[in-house]
N, C-alpha and C. Protein backbone atom coordinates (compact mmCIF):
# COMPACT_ATOMS: atom_id res chain seq x y z
N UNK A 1 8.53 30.81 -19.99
CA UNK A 1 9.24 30.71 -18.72
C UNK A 1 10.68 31.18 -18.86
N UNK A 2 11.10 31.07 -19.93
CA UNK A 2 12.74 30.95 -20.07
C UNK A 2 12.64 32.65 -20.25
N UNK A 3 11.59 33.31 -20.89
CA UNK A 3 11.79 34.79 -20.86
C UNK A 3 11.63 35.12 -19.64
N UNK A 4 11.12 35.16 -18.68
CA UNK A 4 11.21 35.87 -17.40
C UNK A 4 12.50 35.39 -16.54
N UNK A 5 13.05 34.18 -16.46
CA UNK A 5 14.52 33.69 -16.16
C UNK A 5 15.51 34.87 -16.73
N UNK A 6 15.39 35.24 -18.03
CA UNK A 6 16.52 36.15 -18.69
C UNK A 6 16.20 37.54 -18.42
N UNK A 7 14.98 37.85 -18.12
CA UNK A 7 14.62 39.15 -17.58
C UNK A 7 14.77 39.58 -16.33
N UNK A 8 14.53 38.30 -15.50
CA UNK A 8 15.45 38.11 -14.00
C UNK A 8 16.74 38.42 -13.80
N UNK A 9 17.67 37.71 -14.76
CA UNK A 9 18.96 37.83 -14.88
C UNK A 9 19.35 39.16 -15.39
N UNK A 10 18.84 39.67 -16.44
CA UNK A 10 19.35 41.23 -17.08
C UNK A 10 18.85 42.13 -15.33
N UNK A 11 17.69 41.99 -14.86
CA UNK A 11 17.91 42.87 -13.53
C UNK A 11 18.51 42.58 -13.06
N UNK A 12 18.96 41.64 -12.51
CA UNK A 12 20.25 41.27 -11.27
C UNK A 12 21.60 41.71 -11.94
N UNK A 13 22.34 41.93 -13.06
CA UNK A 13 23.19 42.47 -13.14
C UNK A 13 23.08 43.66 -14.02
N UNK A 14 21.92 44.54 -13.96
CA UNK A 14 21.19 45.86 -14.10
C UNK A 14 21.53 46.43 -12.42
N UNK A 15 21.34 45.95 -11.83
CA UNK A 15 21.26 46.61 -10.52
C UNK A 15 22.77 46.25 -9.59
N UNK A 16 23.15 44.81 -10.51
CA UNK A 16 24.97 44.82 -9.46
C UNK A 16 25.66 45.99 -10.18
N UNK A 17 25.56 46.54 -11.37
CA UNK A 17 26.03 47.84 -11.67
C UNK A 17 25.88 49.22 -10.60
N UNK A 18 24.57 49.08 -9.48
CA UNK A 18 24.50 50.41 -8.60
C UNK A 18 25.11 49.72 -7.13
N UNK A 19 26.03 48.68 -7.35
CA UNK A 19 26.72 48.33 -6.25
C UNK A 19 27.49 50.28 -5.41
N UNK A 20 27.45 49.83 -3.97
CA UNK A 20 28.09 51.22 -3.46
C UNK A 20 29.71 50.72 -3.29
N UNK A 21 30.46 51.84 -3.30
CA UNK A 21 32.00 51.07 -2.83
C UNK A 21 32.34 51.69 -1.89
N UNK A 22 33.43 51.69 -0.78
CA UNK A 22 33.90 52.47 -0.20
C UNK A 22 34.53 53.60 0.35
N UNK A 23 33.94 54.60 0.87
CA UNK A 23 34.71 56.19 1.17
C UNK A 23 35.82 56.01 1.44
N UNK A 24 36.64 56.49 0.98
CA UNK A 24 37.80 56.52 1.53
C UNK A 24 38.60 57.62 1.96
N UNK A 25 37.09 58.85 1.72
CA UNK A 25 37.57 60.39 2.46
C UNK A 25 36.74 60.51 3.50
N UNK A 26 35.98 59.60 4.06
CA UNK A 26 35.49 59.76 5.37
C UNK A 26 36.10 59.91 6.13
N UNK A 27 36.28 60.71 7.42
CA UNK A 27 36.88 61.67 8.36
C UNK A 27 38.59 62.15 7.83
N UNK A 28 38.20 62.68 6.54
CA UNK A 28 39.55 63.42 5.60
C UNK A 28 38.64 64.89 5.51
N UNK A 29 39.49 65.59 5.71
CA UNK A 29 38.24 67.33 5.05
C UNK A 29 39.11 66.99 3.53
N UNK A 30 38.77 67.72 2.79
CA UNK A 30 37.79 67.71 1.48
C UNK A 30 39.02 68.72 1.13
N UNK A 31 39.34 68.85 -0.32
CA UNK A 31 40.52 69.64 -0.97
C UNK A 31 39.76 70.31 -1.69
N UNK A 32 40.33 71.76 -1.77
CA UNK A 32 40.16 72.80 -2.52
C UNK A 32 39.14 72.76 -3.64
N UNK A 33 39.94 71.79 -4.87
CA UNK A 33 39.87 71.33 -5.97
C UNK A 33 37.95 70.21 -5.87
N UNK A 34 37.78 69.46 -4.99
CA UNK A 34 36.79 68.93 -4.96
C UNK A 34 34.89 70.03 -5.01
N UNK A 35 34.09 69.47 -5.24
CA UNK A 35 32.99 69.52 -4.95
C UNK A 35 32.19 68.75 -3.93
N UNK A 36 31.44 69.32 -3.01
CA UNK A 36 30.56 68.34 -2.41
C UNK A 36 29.22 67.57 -2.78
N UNK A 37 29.44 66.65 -2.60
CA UNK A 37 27.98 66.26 -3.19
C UNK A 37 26.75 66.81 -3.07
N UNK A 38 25.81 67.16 -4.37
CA UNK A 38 24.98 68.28 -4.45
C UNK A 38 23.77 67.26 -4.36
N UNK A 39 22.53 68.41 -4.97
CA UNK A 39 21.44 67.89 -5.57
C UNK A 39 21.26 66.15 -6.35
N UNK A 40 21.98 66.36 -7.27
CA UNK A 40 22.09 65.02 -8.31
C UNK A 40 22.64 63.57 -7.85
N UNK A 41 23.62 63.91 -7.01
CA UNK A 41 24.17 62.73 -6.55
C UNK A 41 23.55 62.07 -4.88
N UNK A 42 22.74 63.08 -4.43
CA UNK A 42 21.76 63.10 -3.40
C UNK A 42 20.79 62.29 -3.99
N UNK A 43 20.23 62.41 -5.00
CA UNK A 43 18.88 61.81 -5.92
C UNK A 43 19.31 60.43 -6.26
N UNK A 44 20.95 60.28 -6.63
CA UNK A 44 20.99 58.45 -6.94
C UNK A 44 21.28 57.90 -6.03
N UNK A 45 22.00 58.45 -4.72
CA UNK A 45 22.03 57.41 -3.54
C UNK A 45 20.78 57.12 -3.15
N UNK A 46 19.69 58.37 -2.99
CA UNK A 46 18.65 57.95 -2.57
C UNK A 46 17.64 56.64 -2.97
N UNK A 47 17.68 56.55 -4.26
CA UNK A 47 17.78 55.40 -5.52
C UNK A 47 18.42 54.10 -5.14
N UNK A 48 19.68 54.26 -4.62
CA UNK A 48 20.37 52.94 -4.36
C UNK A 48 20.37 52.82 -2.78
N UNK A 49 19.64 53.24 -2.07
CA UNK A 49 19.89 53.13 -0.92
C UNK A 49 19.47 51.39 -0.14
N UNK A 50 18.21 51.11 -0.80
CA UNK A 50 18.44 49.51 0.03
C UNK A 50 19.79 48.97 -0.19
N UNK A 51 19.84 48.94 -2.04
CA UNK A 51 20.90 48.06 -2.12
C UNK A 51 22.35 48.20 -1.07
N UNK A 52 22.90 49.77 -0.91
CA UNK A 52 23.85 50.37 -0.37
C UNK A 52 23.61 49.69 1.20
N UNK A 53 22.81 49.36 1.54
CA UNK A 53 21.99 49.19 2.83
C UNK A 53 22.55 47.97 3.41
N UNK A 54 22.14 46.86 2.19
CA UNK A 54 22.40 45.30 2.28
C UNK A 54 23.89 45.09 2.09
N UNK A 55 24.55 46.15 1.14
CA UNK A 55 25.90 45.68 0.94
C UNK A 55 26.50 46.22 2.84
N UNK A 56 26.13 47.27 3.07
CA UNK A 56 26.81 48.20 4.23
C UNK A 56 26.52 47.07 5.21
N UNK A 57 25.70 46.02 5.26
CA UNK A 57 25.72 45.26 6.55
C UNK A 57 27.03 44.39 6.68
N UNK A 58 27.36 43.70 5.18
CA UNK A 58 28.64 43.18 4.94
C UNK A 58 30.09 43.39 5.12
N UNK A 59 29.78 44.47 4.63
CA UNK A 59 30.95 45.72 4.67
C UNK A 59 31.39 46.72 5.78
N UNK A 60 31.37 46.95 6.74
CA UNK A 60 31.89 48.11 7.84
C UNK A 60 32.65 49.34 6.89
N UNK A 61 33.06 49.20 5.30
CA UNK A 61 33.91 50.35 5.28
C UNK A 61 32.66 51.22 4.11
N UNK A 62 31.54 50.33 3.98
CA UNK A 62 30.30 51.22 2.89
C UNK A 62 29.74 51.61 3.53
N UNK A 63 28.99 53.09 3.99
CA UNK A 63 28.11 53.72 3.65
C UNK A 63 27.03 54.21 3.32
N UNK A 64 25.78 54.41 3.59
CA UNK A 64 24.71 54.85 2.62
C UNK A 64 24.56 56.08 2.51
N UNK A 65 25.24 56.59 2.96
CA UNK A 65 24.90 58.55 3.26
C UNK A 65 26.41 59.41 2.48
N UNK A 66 26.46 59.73 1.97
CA UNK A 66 28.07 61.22 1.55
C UNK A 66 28.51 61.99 2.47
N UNK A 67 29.43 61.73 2.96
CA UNK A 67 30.04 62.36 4.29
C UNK A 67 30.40 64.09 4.13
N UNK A 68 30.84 63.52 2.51
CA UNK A 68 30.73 65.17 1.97
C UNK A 68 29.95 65.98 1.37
N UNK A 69 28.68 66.59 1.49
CA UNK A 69 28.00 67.10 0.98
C UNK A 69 27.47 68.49 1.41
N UNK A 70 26.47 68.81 0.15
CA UNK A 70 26.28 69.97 0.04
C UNK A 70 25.04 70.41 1.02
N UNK A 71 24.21 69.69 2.08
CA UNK A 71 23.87 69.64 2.85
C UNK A 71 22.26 70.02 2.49
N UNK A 72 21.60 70.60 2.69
CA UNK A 72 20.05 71.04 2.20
C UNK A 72 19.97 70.01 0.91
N UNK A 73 20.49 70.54 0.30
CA UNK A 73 20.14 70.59 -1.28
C UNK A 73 20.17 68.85 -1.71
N UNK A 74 21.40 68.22 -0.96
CA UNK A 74 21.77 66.64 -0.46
C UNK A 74 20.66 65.96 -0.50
N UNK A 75 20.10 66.46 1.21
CA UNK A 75 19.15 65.58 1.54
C UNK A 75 17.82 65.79 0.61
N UNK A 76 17.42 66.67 0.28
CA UNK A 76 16.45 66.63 -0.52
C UNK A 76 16.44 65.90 -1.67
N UNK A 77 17.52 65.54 -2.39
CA UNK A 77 17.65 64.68 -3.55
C UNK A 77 18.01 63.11 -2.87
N UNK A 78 18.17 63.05 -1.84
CA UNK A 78 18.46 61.68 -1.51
C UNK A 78 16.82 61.25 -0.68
N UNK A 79 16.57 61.98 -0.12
CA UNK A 79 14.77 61.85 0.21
C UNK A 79 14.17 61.55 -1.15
N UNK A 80 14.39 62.57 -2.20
CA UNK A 80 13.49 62.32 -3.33
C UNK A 80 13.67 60.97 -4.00
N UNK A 81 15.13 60.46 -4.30
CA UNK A 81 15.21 59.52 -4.87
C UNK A 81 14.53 58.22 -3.99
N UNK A 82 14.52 57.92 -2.68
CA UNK A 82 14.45 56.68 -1.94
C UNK A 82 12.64 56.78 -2.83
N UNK A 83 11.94 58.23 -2.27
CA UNK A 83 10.84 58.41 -2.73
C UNK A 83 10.10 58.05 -3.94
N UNK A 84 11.16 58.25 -4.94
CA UNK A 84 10.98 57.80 -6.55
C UNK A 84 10.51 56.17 -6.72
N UNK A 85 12.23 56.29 -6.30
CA UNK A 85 12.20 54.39 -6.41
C UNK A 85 11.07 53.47 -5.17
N UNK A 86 11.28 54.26 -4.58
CA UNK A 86 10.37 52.76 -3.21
C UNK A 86 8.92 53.19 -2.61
N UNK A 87 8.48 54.36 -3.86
CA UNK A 87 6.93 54.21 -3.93
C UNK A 87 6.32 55.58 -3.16
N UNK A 88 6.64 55.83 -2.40
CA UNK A 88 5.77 56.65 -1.34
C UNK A 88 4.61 56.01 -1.03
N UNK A 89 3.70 57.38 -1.11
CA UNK A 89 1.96 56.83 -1.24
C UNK A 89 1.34 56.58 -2.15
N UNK A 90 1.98 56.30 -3.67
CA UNK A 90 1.32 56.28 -4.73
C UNK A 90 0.96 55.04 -5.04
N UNK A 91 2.03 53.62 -4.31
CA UNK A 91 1.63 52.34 -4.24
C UNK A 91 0.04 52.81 -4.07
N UNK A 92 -0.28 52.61 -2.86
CA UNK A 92 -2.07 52.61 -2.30
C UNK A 92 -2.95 53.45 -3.11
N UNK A 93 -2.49 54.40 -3.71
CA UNK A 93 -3.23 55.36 -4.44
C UNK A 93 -3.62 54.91 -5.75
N UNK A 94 -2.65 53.96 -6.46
CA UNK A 94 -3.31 53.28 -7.66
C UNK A 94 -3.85 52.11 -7.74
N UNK A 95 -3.78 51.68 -6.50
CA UNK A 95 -4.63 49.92 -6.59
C UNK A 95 -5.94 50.06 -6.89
N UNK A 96 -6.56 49.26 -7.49
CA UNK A 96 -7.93 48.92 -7.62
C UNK A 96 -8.38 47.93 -6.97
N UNK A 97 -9.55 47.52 -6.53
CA UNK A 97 -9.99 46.58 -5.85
C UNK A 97 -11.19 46.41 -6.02
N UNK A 98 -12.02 45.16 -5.70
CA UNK A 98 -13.29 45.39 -5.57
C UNK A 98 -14.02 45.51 -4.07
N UNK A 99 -14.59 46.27 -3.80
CA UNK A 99 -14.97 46.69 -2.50
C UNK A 99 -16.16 45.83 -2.17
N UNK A 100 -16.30 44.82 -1.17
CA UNK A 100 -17.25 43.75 -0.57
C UNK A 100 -18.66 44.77 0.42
């Protein structure tokens, strides 16, 4: 019992590490020197998006989306990641059951 308590606990602050924080270049345009968010960083919001989700209800100044980004290439890595992490159709596709 006491191992799944500590395995509980290593996830809960496994995952307060993908806490989101606040934009603070939202409605700022974007400097020279910057990049917009591409492919890669599309793929880990998509990943953290409940969590970003639950904090953003708290928060008015978080976010779940990059205000600055690279647009196509974005959403496709932020689709893929939600996809990764929260299953698609592959949940239903690997259950077994016994059929009555």
């Amino acid at each position: 019992m006491i191992k799944y308590i500590l395995v509980f606990i290593l996830c809960i602050l496994v995952l307060s590490g993908c806490a989101a924080k606040s934009n603070p270049m939202e409605d700022t345009p974007m400097d020279d020197a910057e990049k917009p968010a591409g492919f890669w960083l599309g793929l880990w919001h998509g990943m953290i998006v409940l969590l970003t989700l639950i904090i953003s209800i708290f928060k008015s100044s978080v976010g779940i989306y990059e205000v600055h980004n690279s647009g196509l290439w974005y959403n496709i890595g932020f689709v893929l990641g939600a996809l990764i992490i929260y299953g698609g159709s592959s949940g239903t596709a690997c259950r077994t059951g016994k059929s009555s």
